[in-house]
Protein backbone atom coordinates (compact mmCIF):
# COMPACT_ATOMS: atom_id res chain seq x y z
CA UNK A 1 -17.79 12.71 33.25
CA UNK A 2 -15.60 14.19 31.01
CA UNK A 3 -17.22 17.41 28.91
CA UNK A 4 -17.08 16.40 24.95
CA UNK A 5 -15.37 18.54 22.65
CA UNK A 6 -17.30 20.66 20.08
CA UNK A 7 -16.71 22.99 16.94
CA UNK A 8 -13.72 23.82 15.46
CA UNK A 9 -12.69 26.89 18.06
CA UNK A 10 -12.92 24.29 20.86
CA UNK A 11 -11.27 21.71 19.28
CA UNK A 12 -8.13 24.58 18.87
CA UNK A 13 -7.94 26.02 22.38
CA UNK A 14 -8.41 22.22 23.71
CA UNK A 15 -5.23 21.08 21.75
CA UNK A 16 -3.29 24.34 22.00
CA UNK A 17 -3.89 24.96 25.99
CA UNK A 18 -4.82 21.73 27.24
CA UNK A 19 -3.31 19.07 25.62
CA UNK A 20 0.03 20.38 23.42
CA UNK A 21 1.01 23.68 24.79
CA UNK A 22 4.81 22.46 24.93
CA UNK A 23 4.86 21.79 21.12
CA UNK A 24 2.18 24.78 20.45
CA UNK A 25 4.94 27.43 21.96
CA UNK A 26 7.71 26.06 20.15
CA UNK A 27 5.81 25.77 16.77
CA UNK A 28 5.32 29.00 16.80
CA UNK A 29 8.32 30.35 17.92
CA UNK A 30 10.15 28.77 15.33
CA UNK A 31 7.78 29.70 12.40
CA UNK A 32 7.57 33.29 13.81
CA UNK A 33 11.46 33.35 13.27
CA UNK A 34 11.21 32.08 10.02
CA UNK A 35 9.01 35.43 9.13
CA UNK A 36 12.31 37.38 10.25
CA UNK A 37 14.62 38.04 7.82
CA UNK A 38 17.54 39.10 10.55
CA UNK A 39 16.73 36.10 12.76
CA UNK A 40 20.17 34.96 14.49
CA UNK A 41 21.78 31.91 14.83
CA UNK A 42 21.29 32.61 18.95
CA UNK A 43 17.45 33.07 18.47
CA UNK A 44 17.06 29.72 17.26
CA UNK A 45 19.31 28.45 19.92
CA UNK A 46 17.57 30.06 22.80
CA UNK A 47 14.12 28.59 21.60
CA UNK A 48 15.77 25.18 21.43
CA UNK A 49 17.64 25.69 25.15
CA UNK A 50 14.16 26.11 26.65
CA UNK A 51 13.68 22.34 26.32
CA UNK A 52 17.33 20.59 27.09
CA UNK A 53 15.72 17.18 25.60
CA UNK A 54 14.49 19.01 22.34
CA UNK A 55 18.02 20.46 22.40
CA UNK A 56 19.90 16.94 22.93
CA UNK A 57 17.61 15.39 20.00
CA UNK A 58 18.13 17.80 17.66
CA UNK A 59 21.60 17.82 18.12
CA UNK A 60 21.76 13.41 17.21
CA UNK A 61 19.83 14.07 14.14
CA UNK A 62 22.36 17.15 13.21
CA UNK A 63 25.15 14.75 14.01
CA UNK A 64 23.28 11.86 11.70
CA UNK A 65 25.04 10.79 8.34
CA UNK A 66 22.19 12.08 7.13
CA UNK A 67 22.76 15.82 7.75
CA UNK A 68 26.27 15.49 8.54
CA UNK A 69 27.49 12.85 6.29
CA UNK A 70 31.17 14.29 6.67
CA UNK A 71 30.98 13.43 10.60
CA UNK A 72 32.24 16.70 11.85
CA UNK A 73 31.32 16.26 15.67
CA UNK A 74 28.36 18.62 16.23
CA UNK A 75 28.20 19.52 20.10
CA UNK A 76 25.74 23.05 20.23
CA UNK A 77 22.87 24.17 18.28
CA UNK A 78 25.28 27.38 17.10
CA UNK A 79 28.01 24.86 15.23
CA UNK A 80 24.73 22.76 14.26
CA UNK A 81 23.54 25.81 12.72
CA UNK A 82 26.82 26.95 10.98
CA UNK A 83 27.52 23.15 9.66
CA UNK A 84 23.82 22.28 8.49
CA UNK A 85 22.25 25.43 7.84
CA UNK A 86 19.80 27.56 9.62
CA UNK A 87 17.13 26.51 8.26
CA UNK A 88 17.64 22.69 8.22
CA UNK A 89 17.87 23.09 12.23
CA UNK A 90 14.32 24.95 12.05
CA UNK A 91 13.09 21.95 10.21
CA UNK A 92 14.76 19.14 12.47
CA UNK A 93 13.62 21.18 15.44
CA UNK A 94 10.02 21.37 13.97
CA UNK A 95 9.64 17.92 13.29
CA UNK A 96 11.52 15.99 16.59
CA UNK A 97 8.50 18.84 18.66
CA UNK A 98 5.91 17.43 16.53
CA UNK A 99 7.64 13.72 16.43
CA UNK A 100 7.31 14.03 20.67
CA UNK A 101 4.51 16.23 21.20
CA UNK A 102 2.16 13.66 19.26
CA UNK A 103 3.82 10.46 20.27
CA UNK A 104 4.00 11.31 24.01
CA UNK A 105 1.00 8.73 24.92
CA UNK A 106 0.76 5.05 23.76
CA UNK A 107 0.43 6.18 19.86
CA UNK A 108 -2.89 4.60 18.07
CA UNK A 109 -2.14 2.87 14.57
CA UNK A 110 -4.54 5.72 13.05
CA UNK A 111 -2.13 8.03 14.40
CA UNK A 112 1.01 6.36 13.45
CA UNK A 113 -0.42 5.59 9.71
CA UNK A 114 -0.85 9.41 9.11
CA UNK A 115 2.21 10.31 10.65
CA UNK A 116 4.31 8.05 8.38
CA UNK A 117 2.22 9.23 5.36
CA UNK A 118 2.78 13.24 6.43
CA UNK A 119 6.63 11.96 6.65
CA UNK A 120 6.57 10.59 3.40
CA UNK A 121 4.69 13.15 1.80
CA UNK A 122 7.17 16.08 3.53
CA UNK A 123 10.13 14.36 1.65
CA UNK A 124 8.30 13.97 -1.05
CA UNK A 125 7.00 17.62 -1.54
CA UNK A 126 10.40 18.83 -0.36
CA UNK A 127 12.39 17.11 -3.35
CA UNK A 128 9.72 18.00 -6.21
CA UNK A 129 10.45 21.51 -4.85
CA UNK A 130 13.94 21.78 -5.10
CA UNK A 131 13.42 20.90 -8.73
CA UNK A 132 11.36 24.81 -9.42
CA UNK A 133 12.42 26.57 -6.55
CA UNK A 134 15.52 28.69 -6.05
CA UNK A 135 15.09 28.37 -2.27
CA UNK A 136 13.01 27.61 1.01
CA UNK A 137 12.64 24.14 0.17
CA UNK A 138 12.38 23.82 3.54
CA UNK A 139 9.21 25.40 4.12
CA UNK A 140 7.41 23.11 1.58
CA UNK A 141 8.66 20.16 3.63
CA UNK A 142 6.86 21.64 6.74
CA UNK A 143 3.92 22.53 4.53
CA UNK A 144 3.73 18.87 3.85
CA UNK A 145 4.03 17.23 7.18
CA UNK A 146 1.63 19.56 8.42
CA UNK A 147 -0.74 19.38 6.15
CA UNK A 148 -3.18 16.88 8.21
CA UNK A 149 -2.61 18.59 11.35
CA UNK A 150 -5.45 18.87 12.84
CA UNK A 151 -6.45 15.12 12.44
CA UNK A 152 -3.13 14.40 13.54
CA UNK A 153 -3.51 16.07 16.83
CA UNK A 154 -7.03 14.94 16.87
CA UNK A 155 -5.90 11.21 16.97
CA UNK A 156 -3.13 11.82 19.61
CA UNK A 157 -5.40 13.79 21.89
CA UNK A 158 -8.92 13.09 21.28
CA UNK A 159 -9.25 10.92 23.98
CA UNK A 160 -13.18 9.24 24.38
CA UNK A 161 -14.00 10.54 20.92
CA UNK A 162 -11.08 8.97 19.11
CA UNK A 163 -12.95 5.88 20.34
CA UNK A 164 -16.61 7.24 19.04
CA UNK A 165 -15.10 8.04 15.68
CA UNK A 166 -12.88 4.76 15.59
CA UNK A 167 -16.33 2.86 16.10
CA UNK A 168 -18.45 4.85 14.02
CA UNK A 169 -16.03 5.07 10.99
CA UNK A 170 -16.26 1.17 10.85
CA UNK A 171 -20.32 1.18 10.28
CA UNK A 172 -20.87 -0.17 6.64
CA UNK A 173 -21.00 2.72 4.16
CA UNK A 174 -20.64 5.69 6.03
CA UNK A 175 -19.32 8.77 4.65
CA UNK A 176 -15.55 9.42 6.45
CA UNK A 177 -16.22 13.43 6.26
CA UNK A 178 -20.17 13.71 7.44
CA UNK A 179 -19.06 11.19 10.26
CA UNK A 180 -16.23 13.58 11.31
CA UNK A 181 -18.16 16.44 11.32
CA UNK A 182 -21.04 14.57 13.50
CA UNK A 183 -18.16 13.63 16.23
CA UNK A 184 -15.94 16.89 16.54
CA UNK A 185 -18.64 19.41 15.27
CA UNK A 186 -16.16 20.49 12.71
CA UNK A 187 -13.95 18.38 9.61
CA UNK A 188 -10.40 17.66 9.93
CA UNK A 189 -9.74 20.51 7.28
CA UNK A 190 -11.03 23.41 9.18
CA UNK A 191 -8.95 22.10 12.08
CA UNK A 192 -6.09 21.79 10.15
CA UNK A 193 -7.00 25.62 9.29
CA UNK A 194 -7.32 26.71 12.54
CA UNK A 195 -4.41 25.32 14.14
CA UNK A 196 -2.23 26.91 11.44
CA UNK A 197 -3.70 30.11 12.05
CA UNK A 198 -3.56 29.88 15.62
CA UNK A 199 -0.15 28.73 15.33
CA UNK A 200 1.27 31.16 13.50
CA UNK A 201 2.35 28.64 10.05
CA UNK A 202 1.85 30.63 7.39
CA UNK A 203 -0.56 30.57 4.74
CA UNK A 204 1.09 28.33 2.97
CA UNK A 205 0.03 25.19 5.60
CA UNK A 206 -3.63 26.51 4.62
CA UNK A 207 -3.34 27.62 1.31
CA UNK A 208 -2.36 23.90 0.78
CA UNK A 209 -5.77 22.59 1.52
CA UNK A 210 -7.32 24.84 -0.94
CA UNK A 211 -8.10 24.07 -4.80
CA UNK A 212 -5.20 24.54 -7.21
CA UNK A 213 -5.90 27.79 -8.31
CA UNK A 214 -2.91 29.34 -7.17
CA UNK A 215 0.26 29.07 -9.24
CA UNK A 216 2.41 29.07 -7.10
CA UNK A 217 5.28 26.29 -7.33
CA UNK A 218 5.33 25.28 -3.68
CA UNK A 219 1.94 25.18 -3.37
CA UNK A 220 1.80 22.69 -6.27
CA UNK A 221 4.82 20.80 -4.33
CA UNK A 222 3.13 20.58 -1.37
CA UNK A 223 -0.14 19.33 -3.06
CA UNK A 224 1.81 16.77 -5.39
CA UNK A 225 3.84 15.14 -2.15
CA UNK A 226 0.48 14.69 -0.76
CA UNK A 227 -1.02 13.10 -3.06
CA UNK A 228 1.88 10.87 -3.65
CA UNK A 229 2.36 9.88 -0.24
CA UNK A 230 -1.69 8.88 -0.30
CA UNK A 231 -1.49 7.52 -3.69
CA UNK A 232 1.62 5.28 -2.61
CA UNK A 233 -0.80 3.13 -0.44
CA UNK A 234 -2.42 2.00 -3.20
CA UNK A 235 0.95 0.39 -5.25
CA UNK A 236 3.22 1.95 -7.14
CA UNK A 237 1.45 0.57 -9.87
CA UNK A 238 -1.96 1.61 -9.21
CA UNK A 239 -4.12 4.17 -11.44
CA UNK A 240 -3.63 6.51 -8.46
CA UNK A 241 0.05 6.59 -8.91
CA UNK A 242 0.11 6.52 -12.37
CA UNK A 243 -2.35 9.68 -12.59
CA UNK A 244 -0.04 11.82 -10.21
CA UNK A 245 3.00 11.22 -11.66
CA UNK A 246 1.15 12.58 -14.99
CA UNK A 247 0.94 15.78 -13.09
CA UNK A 248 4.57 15.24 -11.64
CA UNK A 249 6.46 14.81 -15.04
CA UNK A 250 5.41 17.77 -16.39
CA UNK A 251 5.94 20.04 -13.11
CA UNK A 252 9.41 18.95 -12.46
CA UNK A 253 10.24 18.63 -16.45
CA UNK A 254 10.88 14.76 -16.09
CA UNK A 255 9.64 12.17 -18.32
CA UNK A 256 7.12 9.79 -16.80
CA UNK A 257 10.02 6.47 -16.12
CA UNK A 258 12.28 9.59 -14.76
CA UNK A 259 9.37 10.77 -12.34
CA UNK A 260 8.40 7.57 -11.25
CA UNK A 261 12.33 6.96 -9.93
CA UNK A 262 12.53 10.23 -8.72
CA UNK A 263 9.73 9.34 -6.75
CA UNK A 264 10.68 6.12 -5.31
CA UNK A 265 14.07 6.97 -4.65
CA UNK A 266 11.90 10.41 -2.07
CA UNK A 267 10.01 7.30 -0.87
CA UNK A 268 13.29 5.55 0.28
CA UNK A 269 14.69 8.78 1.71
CA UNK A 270 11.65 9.20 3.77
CA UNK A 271 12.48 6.21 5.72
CA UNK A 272 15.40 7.12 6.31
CA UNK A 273 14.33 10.74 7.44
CA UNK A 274 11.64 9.10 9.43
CA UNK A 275 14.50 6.64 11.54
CA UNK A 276 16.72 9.75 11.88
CA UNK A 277 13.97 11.72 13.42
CA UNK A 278 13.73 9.33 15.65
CA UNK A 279 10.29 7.63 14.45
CA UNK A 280 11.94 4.46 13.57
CA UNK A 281 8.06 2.55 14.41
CA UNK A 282 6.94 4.69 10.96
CA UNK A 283 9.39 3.05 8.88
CA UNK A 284 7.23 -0.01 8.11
CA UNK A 285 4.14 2.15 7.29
CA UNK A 286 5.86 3.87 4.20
CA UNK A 287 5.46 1.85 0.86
CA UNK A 288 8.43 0.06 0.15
CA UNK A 289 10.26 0.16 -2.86
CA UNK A 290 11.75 -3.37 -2.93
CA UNK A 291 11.77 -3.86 -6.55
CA UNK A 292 10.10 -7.65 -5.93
CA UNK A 293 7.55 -6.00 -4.00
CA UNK A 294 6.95 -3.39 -6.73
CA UNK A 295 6.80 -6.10 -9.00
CA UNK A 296 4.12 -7.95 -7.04
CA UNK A 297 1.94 -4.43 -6.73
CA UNK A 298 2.13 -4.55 -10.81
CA UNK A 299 0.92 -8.22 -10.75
CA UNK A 300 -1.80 -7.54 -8.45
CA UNK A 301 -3.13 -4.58 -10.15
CA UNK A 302 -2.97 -6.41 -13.58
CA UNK A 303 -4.32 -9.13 -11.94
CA UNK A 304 -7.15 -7.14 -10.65
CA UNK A 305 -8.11 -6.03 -14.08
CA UNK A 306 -8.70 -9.43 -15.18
CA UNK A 307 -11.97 -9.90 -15.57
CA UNK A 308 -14.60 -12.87 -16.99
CA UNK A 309 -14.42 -12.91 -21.17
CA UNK A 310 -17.71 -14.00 -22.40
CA UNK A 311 -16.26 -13.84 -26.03
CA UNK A 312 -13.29 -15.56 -25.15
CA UNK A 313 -15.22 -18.16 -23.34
CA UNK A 314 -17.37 -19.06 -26.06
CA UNK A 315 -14.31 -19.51 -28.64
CA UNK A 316 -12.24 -21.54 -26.53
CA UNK A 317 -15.56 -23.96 -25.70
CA UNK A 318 -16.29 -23.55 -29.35
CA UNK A 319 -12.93 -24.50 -30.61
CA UNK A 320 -12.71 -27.77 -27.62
CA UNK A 321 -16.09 -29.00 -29.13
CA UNK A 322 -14.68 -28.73 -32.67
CA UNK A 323 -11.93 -31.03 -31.29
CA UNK A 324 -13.70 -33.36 -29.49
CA UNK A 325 -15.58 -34.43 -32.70
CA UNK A 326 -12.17 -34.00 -35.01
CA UNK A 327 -8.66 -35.14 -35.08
CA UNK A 328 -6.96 -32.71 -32.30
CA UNK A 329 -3.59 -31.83 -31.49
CA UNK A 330 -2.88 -32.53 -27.53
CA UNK A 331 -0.84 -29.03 -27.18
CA UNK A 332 -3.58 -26.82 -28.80
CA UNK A 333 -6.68 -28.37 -26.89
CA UNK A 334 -4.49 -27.57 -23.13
CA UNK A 335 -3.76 -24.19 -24.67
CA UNK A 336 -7.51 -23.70 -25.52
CA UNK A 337 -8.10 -25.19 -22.22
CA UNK A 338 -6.03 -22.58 -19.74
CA UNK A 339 -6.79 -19.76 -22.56
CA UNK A 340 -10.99 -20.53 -21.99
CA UNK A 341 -9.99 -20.46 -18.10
CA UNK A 342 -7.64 -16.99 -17.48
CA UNK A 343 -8.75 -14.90 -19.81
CA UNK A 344 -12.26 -16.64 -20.63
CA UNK A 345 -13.49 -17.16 -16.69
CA UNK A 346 -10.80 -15.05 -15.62
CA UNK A 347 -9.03 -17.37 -13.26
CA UNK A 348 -6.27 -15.61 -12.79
CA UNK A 349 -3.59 -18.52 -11.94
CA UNK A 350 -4.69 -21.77 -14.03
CA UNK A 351 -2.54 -25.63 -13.48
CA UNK A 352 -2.55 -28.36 -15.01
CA UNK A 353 -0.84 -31.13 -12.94
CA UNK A 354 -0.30 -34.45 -14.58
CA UNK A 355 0.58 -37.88 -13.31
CA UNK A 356 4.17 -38.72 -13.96
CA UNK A 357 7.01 -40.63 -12.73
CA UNK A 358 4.84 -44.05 -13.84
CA UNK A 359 1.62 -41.62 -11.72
CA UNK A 360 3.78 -41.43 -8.75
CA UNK A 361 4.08 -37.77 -8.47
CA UNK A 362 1.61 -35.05 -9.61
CA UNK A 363 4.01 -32.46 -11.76
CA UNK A 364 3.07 -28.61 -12.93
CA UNK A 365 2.68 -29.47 -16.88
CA UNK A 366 0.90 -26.36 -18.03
CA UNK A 367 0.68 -23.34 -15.85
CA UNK A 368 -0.82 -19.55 -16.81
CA UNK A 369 -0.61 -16.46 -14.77
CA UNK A 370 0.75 -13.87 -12.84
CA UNK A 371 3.29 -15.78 -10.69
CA UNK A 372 2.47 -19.39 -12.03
CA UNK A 373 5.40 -19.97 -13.94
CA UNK A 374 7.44 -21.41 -10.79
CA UNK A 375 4.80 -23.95 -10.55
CA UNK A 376 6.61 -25.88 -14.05
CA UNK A 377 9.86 -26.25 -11.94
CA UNK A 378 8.65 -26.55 -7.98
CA UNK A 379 5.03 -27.82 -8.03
CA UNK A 380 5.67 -32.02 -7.12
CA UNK A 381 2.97 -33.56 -4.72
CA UNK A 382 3.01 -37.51 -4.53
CA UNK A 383 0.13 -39.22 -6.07
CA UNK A 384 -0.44 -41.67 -3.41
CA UNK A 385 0.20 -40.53 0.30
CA UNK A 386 -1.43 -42.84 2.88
CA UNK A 387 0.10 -40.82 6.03
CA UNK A 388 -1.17 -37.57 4.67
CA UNK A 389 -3.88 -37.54 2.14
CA UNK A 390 -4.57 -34.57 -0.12
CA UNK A 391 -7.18 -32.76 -1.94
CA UNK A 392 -5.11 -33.54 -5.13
CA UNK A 393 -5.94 -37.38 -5.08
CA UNK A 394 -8.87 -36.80 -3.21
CA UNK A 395 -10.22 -35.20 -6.28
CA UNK A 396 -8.85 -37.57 -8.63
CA UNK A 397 -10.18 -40.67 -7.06
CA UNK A 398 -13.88 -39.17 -6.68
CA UNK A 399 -13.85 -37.75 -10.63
CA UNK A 400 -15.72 -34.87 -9.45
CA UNK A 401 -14.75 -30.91 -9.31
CA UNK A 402 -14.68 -29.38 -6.10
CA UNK A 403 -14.97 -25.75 -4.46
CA UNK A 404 -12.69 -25.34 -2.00
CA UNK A 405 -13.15 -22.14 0.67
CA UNK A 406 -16.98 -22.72 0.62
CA UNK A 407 -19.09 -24.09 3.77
CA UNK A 408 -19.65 -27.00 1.42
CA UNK A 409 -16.23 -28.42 1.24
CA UNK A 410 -15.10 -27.32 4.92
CA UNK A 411 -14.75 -30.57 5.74
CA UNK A 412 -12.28 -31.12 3.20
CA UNK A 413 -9.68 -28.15 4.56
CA UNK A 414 -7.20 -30.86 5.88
CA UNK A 415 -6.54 -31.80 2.51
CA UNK A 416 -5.31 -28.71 1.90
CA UNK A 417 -2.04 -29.68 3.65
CA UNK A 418 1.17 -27.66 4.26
CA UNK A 419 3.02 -28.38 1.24
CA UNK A 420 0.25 -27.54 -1.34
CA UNK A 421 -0.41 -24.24 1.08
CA UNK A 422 3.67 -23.91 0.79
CA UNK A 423 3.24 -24.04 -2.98
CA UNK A 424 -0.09 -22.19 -3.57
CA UNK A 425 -0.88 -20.23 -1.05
CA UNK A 426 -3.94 -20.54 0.94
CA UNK A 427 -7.78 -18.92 0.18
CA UNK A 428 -10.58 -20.27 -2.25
CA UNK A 429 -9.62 -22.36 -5.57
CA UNK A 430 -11.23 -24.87 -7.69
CA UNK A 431 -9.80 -28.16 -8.52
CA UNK A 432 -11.36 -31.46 -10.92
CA UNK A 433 -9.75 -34.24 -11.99
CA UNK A 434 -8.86 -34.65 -15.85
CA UNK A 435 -9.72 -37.61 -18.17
CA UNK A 436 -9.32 -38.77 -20.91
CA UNK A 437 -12.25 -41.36 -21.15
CA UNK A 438 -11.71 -43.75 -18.15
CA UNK A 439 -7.64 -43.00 -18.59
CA UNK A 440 -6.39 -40.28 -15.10
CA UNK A 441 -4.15 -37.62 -16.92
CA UNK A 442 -4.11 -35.21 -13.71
CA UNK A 443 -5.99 -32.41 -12.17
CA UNK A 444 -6.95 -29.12 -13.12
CA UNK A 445 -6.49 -26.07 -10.56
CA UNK A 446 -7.69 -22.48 -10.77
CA UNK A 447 -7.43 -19.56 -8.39
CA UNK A 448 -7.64 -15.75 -8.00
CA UNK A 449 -5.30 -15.44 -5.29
CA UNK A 450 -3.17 -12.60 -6.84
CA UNK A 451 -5.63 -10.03 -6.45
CA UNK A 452 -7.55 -12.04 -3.07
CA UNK A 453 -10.69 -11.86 -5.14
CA UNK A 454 -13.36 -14.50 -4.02
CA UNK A 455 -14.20 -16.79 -7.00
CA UNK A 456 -17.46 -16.39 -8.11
CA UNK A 457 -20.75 -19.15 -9.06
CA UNK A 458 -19.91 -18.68 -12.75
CA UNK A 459 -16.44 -18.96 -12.65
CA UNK A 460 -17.33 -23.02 -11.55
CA UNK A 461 -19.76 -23.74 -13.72
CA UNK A 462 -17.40 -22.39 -16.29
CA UNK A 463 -14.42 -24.13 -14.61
CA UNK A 464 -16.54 -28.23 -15.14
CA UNK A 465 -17.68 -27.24 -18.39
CA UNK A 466 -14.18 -26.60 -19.45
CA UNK A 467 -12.85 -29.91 -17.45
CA UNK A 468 -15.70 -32.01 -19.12
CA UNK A 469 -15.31 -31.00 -22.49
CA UNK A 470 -11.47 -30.92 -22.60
CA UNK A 471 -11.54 -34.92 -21.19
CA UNK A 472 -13.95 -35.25 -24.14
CA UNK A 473 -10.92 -34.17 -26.15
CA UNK A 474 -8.22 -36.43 -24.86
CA UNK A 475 -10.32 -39.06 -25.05
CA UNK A 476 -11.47 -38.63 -28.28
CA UNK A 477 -7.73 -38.18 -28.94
CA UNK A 478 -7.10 -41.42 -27.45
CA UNK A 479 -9.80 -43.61 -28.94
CA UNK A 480 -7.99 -42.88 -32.06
């Protein structure tokens, strides 16, 4: 049986003797030279030499268009360190150790997650710096992708316990930290803390994990790059982001558009860092930038902020029973209609389909919401399909609204066929036919697929009271 691993001075001489002594020697070799202000060019090569693949992989990342975007073939750590710098080898060195030492073993996707985000958060930190600081930039970038080493080494070397803590992490409303401290006998912090010490990092690795009392401007890099690179996962968008980059703007003397660029533009470089490294599997774990997928992060979180209007609701049914008993116009009652729906029951993507083409075709007529608008052009669905039947007629021909995603209507899923999936995605939505008095005008549809919210018992009720009384309208409309 193998003896479990407890309290923070454990945990250290477990990972330092036991399970990463290769990567704990050269560590701290390589930070102990950075304390040296006379450290030669051949120091740093005779640390590398000890380990001829270390040497061979720092030497393709020097060579990289990257580092060495002029090509100058780059054949020994000396002319690496005389084309690229000193301490840009240091750094490359650190990070291909830490790159193999962790990824050694078939790599867990906790593991790989927090690798790409200390990646992203080193390039990050690194390029805030270089806007305050004269000089060791790279230190800040080390700062930053060690600042969750301890949990980092924990999840590459953990072995049974990564296991416990995967499973207990998973339980319903646990607390991540108490859970931690139950499993290791010590949080991921302290280890962090340890290791550094131990190691021989600096205090700037540790001072890094304190509060942000200390003024100084790497510190406050290193903190920033952090919390961008966690923030990041949320959306670019997100209330996260947008508080961080209130603290960036000011520190790097950007405006808030300018910081937000800046920090995009770090977020594509660290992907490219990351491949040159030679941990091309993180790549797909750092936010992209796409601009369509930034674009959909915005939607989403707007999207999420929509939220049921009670006032709004009560108008718009106000103003359709107003109608009903008065001479309407057939463009205001659909725009009181899809108003009462989106921002009323806060549906967040509202259709009206209508029968056209003498009712052979179902066509988008009146669309609202985040990513709707295609619907008017590309939404077309025959009306009558005997091979394949859909939930479109289906609904039509039985005049009643229906639920779909709920055990109720399971039996209706294969209505839901490919093309309307192709067109609307797939999850929960409500759908009812339209009327005007015995006359079929179309159907009504109504989801909250931008966000993946589940629709809710109100949002139904609301959804047929808003069908009934708007057929009230167009066939008031109609009689007249």
């Amino acid at each position: 049986m193998v003896e479990r691993t407890h309290g923070m001075q454990s945990w250290i001489d477990r990972l330092s003797q036991a399970e990463l002594p290769a990567l704990t020697s050269v560590v701290r070799d390589l930070q102990h030279l950075s304390q040296q202000s006379d450290a030669s060019v051949q120091q740093l090569a005779d640390i590398l030499l000890r380990d001829a693949t270390l040497t061979s992989k720092v030497l393709r990342v020097a060579n990289s268009v990257y580092y060495n975007p002029s090509q100058e073939s780059i054949r020994t750590i000396s002319r690496a360190i005389v084309l690229i710098g000193f301490d840009n080898v240091r750094l490359i060195s650190l990070s291909v150790s830490l790159i193999d030492g962790l990824l050694t073993y078939a790599p867990r996707q906790q593991l790989l997650e927090l690798l790409a985000r200390s990646f992203h958060a080193a390039v990050q930190a690194r390029n805030l710096g270089s806007y305050v600081l004269g000089s060791h930039a790279e230190e800040v970038f080390i700062a930053a992708l060690l600042h969750h080493l301890g949990e980092l080494a924990f999840w590459s070397c953990g072995g049974g316990q990564v296991d416990e803590l995967t499973l207990a992490l998973e339980a319903p409303g646990v607390e991540q930290d108490e859970v931690v401290r139950e499993v290791l006998g010590t949080s991921f912090r302290q280890l962090t803390q340890g290791l550094a010490k131990n190691w021989g990092l600096g205090e700037l690795v540790s001072l890094a994990h304190g509060g942000s009392s200390h003024a100084d401007p790497a510190l406050k890099a290193v903190q920033l790059g952090v919390k961008i690179s966690e923030a990041a996962l949320q959306g670019w968008g997100a209330p996260a982001m947008e508080d961080v980059l209130a603290k960036v703007a000011p520190f790097v003397g950007l405006t808030a558009e300018e910081a937000l660029q800046q920090v995009l533009a770090s977020a594509d470089e660290a992907v490219k860092v990351a491949s040159t490294f030679g941990a091309g599997k993180l790549c797909r774990l750092i936010p992209s930038t796409d601009p369509e997928q930034v674009l959909g992060q915005q939607q989403m979180r707007k999207a999420s902020l929509l939220q049921p209007d009670l006032l709004v609701m009560q108008q718009a049914l106000q103003d359709l029973g107003l109608m009903a008993n008065q001479r309407g116009d057939v463009g205001l009652i659909l725009e009181t209609l899809l108003k009462g729906l989106h921002r009323g029951a806060g549906l967040e993507r509202v259709m009206l389909a209508v029968l056209a083409d003498e009712q052979r075709f179902f066509k988008a007529k009146r669309v609202v919401g985040e990513q709707a608008e295609q619907w008017l052009s590309e939404f077309i669905l025959p009306a009558v399909q005997a091979e394949q039947p859909h939930i479109f007629s289906y609904a039509l021909r039985h005049r009643e609204a229906i639920w779909m995603g709920v055990p109720a209507t399971y039996s209706l899923n294969e209505l839901v066929t490919l093309p309307i999936r192709q067109s609307l995605g797939t999850g929960m939505f409500f759908i009812a036919p339209l009327m005007a008095g015995n006359r079929e005008v179309g159907v009504l549809y109504g989801d909250c697929r931008v966000s993946g919210r589940a629709l809710r018992h109100e949002q139904f009720v609301a959804f047929q009271r808003f069908t009934l009384l708007a057929g009230r309208c167009l066939g008031a409309l109609s009689r007249r």
